[in-house]
PDB file of N, CA and C in Angstrom:
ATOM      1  N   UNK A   1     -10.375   9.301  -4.630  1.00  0.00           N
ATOM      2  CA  UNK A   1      -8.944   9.160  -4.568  1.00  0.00           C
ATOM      3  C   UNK A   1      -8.589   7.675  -4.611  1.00  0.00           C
ATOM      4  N   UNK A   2      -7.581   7.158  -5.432  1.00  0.00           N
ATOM      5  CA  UNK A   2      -6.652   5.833  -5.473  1.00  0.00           C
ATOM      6  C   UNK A   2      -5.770   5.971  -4.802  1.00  0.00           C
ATOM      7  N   UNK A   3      -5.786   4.543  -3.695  1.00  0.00           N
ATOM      8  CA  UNK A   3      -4.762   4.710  -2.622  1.00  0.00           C
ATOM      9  C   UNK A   3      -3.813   2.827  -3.464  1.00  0.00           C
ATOM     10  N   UNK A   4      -3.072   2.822  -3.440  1.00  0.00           N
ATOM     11  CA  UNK A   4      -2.457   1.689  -3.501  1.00  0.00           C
ATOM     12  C   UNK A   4      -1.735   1.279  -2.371  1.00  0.00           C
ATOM     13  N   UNK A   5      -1.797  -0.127  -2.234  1.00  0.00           N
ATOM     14  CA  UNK A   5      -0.385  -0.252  -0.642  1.00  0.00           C
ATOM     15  C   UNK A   5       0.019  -1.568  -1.559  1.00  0.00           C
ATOM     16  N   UNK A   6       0.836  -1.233  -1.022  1.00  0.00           N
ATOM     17  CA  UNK A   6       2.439  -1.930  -1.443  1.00  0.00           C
ATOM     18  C   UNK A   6       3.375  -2.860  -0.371  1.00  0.00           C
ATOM     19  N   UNK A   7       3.271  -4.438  -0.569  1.00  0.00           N
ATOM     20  CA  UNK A   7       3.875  -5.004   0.431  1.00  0.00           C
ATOM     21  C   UNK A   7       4.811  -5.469  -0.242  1.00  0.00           C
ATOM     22  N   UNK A   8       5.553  -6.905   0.492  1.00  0.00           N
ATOM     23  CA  UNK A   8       6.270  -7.820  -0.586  1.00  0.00           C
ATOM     24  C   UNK A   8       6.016  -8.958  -1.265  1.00  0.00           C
ATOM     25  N   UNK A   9       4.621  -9.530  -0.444  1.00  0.00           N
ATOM     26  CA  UNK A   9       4.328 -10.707  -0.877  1.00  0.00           C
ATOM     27  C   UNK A   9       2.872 -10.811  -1.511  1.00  0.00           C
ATOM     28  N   UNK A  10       2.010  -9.478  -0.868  1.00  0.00           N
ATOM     29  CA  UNK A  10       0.432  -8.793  -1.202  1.00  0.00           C
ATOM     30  C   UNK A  10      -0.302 -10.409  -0.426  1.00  0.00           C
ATOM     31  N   UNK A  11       0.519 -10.462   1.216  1.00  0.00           N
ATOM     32  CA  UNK A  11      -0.268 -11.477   1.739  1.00  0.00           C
ATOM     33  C   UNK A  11      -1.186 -11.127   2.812  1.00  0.00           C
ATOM     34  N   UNK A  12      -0.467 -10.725   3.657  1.00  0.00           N
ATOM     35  CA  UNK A  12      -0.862  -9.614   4.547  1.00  0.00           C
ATOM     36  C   UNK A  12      -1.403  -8.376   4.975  1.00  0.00           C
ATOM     37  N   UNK A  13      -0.234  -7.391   4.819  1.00  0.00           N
ATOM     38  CA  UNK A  13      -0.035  -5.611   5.482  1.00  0.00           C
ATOM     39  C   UNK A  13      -1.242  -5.318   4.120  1.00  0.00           C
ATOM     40  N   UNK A  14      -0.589  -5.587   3.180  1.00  0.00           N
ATOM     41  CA  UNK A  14      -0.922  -4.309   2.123  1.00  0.00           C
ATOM     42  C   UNK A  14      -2.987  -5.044   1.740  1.00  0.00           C
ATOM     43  N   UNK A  15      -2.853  -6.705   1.884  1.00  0.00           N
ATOM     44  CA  UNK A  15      -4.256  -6.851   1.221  1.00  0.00           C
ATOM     45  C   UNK A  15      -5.671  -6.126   2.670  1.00  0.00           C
ATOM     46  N   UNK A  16      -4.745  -6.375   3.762  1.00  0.00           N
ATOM     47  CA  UNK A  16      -5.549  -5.514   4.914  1.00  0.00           C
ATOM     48  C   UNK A  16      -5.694  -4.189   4.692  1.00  0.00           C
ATOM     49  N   UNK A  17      -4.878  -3.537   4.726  1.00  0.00           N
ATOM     50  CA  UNK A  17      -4.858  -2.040   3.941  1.00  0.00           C
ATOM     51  C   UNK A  17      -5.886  -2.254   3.200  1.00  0.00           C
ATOM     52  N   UNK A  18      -5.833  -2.684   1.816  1.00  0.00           N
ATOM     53  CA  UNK A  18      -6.271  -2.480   1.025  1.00  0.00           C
ATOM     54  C   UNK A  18      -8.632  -2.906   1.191  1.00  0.00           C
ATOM     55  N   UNK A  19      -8.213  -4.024   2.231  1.00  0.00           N
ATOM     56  CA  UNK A  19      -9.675  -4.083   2.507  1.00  0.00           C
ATOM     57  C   UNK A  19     -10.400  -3.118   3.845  1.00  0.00           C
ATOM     58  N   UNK A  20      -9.447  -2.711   4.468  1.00  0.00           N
ATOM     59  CA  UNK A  20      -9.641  -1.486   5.545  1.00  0.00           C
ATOM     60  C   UNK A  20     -10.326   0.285   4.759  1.00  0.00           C
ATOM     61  N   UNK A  21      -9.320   0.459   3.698  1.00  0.00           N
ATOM     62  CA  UNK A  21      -9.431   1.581   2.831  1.00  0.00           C
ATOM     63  C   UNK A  21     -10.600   1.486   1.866  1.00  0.00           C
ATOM     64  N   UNK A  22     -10.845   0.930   1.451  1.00  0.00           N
ATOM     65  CA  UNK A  22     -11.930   0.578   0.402  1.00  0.00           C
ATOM     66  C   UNK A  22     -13.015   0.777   0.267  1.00  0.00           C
ATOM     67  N   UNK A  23     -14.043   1.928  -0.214  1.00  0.00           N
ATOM     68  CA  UNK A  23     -15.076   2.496  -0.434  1.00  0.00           C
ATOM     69  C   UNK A  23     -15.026   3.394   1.095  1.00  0.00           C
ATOM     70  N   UNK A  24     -13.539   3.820   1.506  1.00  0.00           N
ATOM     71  CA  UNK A  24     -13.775   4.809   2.619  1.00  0.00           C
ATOM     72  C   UNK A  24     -13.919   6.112   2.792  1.00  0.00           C
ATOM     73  N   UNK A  25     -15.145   6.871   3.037  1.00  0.00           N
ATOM     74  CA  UNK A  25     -14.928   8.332   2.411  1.00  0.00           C
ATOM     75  C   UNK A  25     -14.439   8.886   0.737  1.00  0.00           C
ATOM     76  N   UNK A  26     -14.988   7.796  -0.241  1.00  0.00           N
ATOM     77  CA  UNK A  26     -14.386   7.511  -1.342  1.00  0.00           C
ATOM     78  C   UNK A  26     -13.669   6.956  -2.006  1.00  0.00           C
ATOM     79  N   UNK A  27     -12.480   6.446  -0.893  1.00  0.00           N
ATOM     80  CA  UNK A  27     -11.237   5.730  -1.063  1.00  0.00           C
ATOM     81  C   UNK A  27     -11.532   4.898  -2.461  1.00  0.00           C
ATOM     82  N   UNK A  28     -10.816   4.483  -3.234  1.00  0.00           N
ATOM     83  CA  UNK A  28     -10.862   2.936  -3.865  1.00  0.00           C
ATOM     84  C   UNK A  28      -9.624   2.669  -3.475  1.00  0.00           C
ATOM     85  N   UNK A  29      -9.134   1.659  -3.091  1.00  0.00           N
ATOM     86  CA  UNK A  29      -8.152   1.001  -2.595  1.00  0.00           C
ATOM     87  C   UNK A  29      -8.042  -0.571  -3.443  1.00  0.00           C
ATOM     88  N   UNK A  30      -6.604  -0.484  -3.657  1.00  0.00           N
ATOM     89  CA  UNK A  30      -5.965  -1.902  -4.119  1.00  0.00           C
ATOM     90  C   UNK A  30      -4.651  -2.065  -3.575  1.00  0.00           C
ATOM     91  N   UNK A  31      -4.261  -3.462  -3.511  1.00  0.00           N
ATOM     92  CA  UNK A  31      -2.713  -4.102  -3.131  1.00  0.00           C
ATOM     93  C   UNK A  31      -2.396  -4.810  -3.941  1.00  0.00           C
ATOM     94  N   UNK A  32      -0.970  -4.525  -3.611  1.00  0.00           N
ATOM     95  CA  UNK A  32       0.081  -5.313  -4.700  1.00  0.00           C
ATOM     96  C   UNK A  32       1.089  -5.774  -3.730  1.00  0.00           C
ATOM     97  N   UNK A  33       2.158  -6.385  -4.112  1.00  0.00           N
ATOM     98  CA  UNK A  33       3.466  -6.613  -3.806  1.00  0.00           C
ATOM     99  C   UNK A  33       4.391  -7.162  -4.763  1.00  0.00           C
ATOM    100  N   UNK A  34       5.641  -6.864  -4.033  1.00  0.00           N
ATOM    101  CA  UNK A  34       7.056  -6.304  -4.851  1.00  0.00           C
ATOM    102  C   UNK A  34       7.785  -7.563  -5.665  1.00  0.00           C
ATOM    103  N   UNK A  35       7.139  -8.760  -4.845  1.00  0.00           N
ATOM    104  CA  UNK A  35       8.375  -9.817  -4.931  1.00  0.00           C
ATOM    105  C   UNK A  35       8.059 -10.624  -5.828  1.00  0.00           C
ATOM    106  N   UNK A  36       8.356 -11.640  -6.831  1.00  0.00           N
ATOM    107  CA  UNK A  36       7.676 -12.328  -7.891  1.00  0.00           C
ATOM    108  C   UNK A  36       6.977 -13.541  -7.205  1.00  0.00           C
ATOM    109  N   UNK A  37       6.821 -14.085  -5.909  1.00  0.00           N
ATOM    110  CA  UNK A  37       5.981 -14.986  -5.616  1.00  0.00           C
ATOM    111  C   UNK A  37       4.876 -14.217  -5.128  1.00  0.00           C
ATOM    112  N   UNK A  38       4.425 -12.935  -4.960  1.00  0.00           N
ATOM    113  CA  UNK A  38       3.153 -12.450  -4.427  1.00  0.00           C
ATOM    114  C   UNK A  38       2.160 -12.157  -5.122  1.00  0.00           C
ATOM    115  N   UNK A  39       1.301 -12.690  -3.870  1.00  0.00           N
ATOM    116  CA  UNK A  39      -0.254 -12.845  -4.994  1.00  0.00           C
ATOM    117  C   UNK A  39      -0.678 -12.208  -5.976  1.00  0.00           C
ATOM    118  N   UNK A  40      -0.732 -10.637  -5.970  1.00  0.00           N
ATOM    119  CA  UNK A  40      -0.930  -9.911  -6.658  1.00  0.00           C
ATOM    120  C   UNK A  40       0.458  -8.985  -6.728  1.00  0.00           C
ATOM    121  N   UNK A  41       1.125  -9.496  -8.017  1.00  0.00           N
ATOM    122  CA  UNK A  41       2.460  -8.681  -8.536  1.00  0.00           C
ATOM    123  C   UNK A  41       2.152  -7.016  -9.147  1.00  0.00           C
ATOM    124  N   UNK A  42       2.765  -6.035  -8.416  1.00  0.00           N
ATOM    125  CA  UNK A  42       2.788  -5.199  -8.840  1.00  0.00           C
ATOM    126  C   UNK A  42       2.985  -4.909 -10.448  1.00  0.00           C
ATOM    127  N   UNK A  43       2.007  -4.032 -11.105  1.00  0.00           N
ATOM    128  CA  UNK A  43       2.240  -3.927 -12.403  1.00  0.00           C
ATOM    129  C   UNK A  43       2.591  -2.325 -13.134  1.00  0.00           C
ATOM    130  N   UNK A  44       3.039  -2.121 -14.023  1.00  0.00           N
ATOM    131  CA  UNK A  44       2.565  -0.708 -14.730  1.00  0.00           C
ATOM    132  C   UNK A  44       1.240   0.137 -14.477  1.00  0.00           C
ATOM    133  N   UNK A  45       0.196  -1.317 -14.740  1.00  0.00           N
ATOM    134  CA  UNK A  45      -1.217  -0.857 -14.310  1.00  0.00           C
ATOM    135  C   UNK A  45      -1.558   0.080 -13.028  1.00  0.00           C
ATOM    136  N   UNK A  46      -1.130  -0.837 -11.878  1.00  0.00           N
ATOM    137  CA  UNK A  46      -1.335  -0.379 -10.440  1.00  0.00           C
ATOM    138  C   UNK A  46      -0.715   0.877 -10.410  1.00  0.00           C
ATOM    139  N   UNK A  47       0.210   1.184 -10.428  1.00  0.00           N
ATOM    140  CA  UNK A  47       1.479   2.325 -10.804  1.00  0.00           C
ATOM    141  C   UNK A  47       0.513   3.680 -11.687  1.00  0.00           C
ATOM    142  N   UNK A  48      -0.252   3.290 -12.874  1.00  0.00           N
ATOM    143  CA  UNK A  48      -0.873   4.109 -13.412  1.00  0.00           C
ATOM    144  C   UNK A  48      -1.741   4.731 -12.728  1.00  0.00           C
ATOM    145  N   UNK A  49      -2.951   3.893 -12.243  1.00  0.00           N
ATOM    146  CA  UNK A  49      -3.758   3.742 -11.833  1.00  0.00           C
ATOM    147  C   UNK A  49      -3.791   4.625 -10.035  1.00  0.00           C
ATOM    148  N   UNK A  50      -3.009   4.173  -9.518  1.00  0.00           N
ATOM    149  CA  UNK A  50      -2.715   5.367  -7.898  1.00  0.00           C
ATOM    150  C   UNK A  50      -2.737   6.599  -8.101  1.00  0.00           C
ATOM    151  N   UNK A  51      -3.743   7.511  -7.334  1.00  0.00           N
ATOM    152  CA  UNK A  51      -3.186   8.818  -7.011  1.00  0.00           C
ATOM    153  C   UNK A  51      -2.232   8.678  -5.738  1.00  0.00           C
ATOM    154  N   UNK A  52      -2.021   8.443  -4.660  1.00  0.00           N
ATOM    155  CA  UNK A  52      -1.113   7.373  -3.765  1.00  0.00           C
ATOM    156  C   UNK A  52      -0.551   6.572  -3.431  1.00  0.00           C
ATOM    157  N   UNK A  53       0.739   6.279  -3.757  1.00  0.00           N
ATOM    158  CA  UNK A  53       1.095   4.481  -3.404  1.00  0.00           C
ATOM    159  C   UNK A  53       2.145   4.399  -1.907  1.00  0.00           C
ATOM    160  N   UNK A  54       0.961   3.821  -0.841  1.00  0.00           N
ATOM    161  CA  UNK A  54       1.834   3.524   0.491  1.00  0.00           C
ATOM    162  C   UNK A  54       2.353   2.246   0.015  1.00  0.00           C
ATOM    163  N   UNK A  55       3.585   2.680   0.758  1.00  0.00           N
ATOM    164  CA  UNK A  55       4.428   1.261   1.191  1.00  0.00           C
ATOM    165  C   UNK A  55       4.525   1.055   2.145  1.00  0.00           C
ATOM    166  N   UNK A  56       4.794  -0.122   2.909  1.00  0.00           N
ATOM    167  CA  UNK A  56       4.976  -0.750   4.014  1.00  0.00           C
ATOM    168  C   UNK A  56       6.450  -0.668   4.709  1.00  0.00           C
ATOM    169  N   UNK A  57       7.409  -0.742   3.900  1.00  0.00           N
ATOM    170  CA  UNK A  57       8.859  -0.480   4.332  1.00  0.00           C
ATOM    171  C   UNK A  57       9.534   0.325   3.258  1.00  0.00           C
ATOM    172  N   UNK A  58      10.747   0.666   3.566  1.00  0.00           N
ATOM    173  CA  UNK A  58      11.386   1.664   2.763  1.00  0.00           C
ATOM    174  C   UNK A  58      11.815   0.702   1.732  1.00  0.00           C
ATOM    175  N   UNK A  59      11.920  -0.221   1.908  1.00  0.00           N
ATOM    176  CA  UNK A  59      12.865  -1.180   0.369  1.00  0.00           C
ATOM    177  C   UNK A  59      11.473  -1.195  -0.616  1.00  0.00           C
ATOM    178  N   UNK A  60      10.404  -1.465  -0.043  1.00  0.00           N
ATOM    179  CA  UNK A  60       9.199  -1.747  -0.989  1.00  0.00           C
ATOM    180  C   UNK A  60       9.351  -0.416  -2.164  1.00  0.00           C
ATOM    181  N   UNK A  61       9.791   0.824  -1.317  1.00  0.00           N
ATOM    182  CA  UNK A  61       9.959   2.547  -2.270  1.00  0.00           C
ATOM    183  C   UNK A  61      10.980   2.039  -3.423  1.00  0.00           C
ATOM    184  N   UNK A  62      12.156   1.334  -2.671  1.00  0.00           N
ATOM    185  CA  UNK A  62      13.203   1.141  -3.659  1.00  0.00           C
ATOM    186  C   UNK A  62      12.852   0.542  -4.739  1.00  0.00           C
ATOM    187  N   UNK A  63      12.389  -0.527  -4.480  1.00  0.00           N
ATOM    188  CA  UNK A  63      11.979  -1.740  -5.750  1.00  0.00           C
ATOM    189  C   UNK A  63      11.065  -1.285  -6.252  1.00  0.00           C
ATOM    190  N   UNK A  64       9.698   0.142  -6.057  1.00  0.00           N
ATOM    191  CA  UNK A  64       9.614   0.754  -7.281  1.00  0.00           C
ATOM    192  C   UNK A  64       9.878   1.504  -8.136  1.00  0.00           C
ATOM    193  N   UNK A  65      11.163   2.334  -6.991  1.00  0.00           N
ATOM    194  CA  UNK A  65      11.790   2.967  -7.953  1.00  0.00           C
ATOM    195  C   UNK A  65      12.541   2.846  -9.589  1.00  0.00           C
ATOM    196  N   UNK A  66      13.475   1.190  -8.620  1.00  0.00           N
ATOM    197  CA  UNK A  66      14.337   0.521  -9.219  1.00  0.00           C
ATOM    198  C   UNK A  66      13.042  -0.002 -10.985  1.00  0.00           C
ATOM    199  N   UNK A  67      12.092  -0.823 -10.874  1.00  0.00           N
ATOM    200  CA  UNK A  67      11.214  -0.852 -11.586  1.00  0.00           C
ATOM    201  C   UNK A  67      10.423  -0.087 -12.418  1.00  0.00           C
ATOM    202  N   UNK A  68       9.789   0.826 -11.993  1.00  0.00           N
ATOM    203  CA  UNK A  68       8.719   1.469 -12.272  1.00  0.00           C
ATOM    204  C   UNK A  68       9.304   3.360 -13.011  1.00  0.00           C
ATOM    205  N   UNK A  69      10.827   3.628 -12.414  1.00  0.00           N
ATOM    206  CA  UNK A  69      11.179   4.819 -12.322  1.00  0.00           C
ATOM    207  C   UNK A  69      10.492   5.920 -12.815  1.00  0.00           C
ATOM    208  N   UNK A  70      10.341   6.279 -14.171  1.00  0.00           N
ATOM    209  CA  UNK A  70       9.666   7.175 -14.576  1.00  0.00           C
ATOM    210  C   UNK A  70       8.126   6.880 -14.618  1.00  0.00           C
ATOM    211  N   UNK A  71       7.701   6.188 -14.412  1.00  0.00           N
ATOM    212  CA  UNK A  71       5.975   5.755 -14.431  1.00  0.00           C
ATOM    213  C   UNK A  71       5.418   6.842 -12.419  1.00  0.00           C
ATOM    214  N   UNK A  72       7.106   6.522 -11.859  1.00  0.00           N
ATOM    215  CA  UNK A  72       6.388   7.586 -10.724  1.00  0.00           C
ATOM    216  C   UNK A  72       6.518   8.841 -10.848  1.00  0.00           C
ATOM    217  N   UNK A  73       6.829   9.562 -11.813  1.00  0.00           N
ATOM    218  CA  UNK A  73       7.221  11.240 -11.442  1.00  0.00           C
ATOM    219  C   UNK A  73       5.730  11.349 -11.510  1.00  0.00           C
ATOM    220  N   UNK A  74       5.957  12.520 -10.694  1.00  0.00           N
ATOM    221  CA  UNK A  74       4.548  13.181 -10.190  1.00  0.00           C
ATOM    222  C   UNK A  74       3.787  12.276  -9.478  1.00  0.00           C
ATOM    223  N   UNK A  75       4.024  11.256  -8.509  1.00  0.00           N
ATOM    224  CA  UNK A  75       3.088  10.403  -8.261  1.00  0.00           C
ATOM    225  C   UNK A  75       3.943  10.428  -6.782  1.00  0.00           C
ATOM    226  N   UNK A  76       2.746  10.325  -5.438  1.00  0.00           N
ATOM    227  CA  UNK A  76       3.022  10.839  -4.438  1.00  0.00           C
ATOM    228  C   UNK A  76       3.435   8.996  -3.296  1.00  0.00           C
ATOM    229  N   UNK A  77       4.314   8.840  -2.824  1.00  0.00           N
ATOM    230  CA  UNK A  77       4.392   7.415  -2.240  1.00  0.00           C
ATOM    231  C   UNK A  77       5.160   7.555  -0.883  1.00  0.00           C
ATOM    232  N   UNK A  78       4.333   6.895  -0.004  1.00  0.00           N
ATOM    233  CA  UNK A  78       4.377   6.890   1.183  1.00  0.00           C
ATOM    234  C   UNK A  78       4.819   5.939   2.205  1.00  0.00           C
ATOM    235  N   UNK A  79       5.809   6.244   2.887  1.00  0.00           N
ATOM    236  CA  UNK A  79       6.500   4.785   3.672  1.00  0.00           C
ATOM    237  C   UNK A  79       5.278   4.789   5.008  1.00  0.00           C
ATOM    238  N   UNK A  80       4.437   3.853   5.591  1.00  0.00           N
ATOM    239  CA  UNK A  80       4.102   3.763   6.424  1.00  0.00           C
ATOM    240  C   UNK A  80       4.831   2.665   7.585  1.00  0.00           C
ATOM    241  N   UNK A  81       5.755   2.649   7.357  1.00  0.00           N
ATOM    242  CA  UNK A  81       6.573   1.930   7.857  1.00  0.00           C
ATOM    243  C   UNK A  81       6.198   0.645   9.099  1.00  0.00           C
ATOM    244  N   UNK A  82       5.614  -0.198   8.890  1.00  0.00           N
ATOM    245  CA  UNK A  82       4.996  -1.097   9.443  1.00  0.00           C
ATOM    246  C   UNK A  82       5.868  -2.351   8.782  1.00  0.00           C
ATOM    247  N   UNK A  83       5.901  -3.242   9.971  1.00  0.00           N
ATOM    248  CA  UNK A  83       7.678  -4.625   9.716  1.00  0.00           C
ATOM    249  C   UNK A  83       6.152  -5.731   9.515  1.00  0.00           C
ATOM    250  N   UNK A  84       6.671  -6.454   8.797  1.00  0.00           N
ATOM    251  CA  UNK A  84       6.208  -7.740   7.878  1.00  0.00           C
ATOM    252  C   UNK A  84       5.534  -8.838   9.483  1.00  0.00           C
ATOM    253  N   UNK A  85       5.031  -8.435  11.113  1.00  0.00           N
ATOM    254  CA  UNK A  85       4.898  -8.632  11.736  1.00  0.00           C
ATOM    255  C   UNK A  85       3.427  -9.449  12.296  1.00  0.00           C
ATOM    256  N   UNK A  86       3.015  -9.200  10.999  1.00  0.00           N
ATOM    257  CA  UNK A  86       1.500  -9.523  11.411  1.00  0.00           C
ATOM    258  C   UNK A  86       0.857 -10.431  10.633  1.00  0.00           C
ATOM    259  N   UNK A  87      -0.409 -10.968  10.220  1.00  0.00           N
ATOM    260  CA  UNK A  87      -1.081 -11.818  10.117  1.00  0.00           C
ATOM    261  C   UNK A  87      -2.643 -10.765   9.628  1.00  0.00           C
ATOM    262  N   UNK A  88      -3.178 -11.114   8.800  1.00  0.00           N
ATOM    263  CA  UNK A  88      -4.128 -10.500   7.545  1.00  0.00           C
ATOM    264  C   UNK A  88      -5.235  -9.926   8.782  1.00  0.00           C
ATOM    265  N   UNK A  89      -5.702 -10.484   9.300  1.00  0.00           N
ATOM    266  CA  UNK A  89      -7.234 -10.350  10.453  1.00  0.00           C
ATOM    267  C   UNK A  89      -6.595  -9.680  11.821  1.00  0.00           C
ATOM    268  N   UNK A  90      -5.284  -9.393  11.875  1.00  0.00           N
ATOM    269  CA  UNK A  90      -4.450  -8.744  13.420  1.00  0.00           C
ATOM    270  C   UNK A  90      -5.317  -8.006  13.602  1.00  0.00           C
ATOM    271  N   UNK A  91      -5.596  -7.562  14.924  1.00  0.00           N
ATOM    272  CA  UNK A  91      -6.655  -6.622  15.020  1.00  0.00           C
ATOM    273  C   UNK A  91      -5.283  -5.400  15.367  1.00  0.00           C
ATOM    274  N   UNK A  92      -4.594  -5.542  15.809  1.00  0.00           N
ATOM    275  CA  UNK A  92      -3.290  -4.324  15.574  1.00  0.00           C
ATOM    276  C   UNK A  92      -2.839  -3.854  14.654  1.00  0.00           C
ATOM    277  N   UNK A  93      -2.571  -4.657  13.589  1.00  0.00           N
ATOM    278  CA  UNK A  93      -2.480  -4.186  12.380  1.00  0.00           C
ATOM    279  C   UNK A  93      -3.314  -3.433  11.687  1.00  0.00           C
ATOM    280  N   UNK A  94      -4.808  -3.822  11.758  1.00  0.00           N
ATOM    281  CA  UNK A  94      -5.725  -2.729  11.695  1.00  0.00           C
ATOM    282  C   UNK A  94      -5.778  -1.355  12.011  1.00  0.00           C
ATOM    283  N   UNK A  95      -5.240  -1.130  13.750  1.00  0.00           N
ATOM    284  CA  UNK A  95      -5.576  -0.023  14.009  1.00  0.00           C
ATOM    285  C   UNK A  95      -3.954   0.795  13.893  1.00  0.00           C
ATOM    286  N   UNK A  96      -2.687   0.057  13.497  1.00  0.00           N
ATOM    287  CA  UNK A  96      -1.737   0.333  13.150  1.00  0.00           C
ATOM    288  C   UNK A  96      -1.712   1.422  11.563  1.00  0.00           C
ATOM    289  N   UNK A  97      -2.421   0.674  10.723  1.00  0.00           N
ATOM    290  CA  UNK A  97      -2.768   0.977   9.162  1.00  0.00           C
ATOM    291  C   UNK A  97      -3.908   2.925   9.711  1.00  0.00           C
ATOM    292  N   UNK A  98      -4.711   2.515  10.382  1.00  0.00           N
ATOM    293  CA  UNK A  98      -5.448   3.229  10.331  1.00  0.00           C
ATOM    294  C   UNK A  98      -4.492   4.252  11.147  1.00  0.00           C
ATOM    295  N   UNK A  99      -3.930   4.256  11.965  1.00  0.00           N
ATOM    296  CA  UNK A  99      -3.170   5.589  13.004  1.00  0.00           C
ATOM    297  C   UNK A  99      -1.829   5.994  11.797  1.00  0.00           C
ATOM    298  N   UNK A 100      -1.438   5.006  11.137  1.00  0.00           N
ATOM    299  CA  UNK A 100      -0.044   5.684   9.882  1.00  0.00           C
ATOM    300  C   UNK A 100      -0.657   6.163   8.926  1.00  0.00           C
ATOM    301  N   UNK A 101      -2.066   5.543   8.175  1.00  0.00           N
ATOM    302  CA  UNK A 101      -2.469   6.421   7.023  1.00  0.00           C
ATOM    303  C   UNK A 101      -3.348   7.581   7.341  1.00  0.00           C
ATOM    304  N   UNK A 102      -3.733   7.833   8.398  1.00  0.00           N
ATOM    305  CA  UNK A 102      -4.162   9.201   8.954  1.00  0.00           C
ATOM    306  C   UNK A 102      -3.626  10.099   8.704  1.00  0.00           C
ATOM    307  N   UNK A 103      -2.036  10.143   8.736  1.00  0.00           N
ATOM    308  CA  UNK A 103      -1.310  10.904   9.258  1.00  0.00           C
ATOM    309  C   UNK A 103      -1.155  12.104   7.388  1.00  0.00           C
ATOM    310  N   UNK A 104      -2.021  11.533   6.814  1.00  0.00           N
ATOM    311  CA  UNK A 104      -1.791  11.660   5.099  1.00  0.00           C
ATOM    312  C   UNK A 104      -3.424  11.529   4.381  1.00  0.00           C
ATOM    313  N   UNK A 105      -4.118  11.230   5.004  1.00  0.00           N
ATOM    314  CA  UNK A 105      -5.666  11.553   4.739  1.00  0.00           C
ATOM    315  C   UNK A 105      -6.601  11.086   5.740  1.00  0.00           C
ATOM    316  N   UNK A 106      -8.031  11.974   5.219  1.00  0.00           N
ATOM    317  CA  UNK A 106      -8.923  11.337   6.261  1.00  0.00           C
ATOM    318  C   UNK A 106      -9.500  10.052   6.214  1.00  0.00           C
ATOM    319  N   UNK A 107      -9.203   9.498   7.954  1.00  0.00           N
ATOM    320  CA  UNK A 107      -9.243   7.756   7.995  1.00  0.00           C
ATOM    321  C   UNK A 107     -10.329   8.009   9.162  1.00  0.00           C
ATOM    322  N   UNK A 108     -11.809   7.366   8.428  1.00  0.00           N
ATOM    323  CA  UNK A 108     -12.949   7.018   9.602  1.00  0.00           C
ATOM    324  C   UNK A 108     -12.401   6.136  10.565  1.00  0.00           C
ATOM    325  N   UNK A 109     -13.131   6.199  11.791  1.00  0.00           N
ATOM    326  CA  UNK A 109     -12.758   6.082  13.433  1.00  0.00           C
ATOM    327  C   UNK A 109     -13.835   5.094  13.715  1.00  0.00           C
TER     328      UNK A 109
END
């Protein structure tokens, strides 16, 4: 399964995600973000490429809607709703990512 996470800047939330998820129980995991200064800018590609795309806040959903619109039908995206609060190595943020994406597949303990 392709999980994508989705921040705004791909500095933080989503590149932790994305190295938390990664070869987990299969996972392949990648991050992006929304905004044109972030590291890794969301593309068509990423969008293709997800069987899942979490987001971090509800605007991150908007701005792919607003973008991406028809590239999501049929494509399943998830607010894990976690605020721009943290720092890449948080050890909360870790176990934050891991207790919201549980709630939507299996996350090793």
């Amino acid at each position: 399964m392709k999980l994508l996470f989705i921040c705004s800047k791909n500095k933080w939330r989503s590149p932790r995600a994305e190295k938390v998820f990664h070869r987990f129980n299969g996972y392949d995991a990648r991050s992006a973000g929304t905004e044109d200064g972030a590291r890794v800018k969301v593309t068509n590609g990423h969008i293709g490429w997800a069987d899942i795309i979490f987001v971090m806040e509800k605007k991150h959903a908007r701005r792919l809607k607003d973008k991406f619109g028809p590239l999501l039908v049929g494509k399943t995206i998830l607010n894990l709703d976690i605020p721009d609060d943290y720092r890449y190595m948080d050890e909360d943020l870790i176990e934050l990512l891991k207790n919201r994406v549980s709630e939507y597949i299996e996350v090793p303990r």
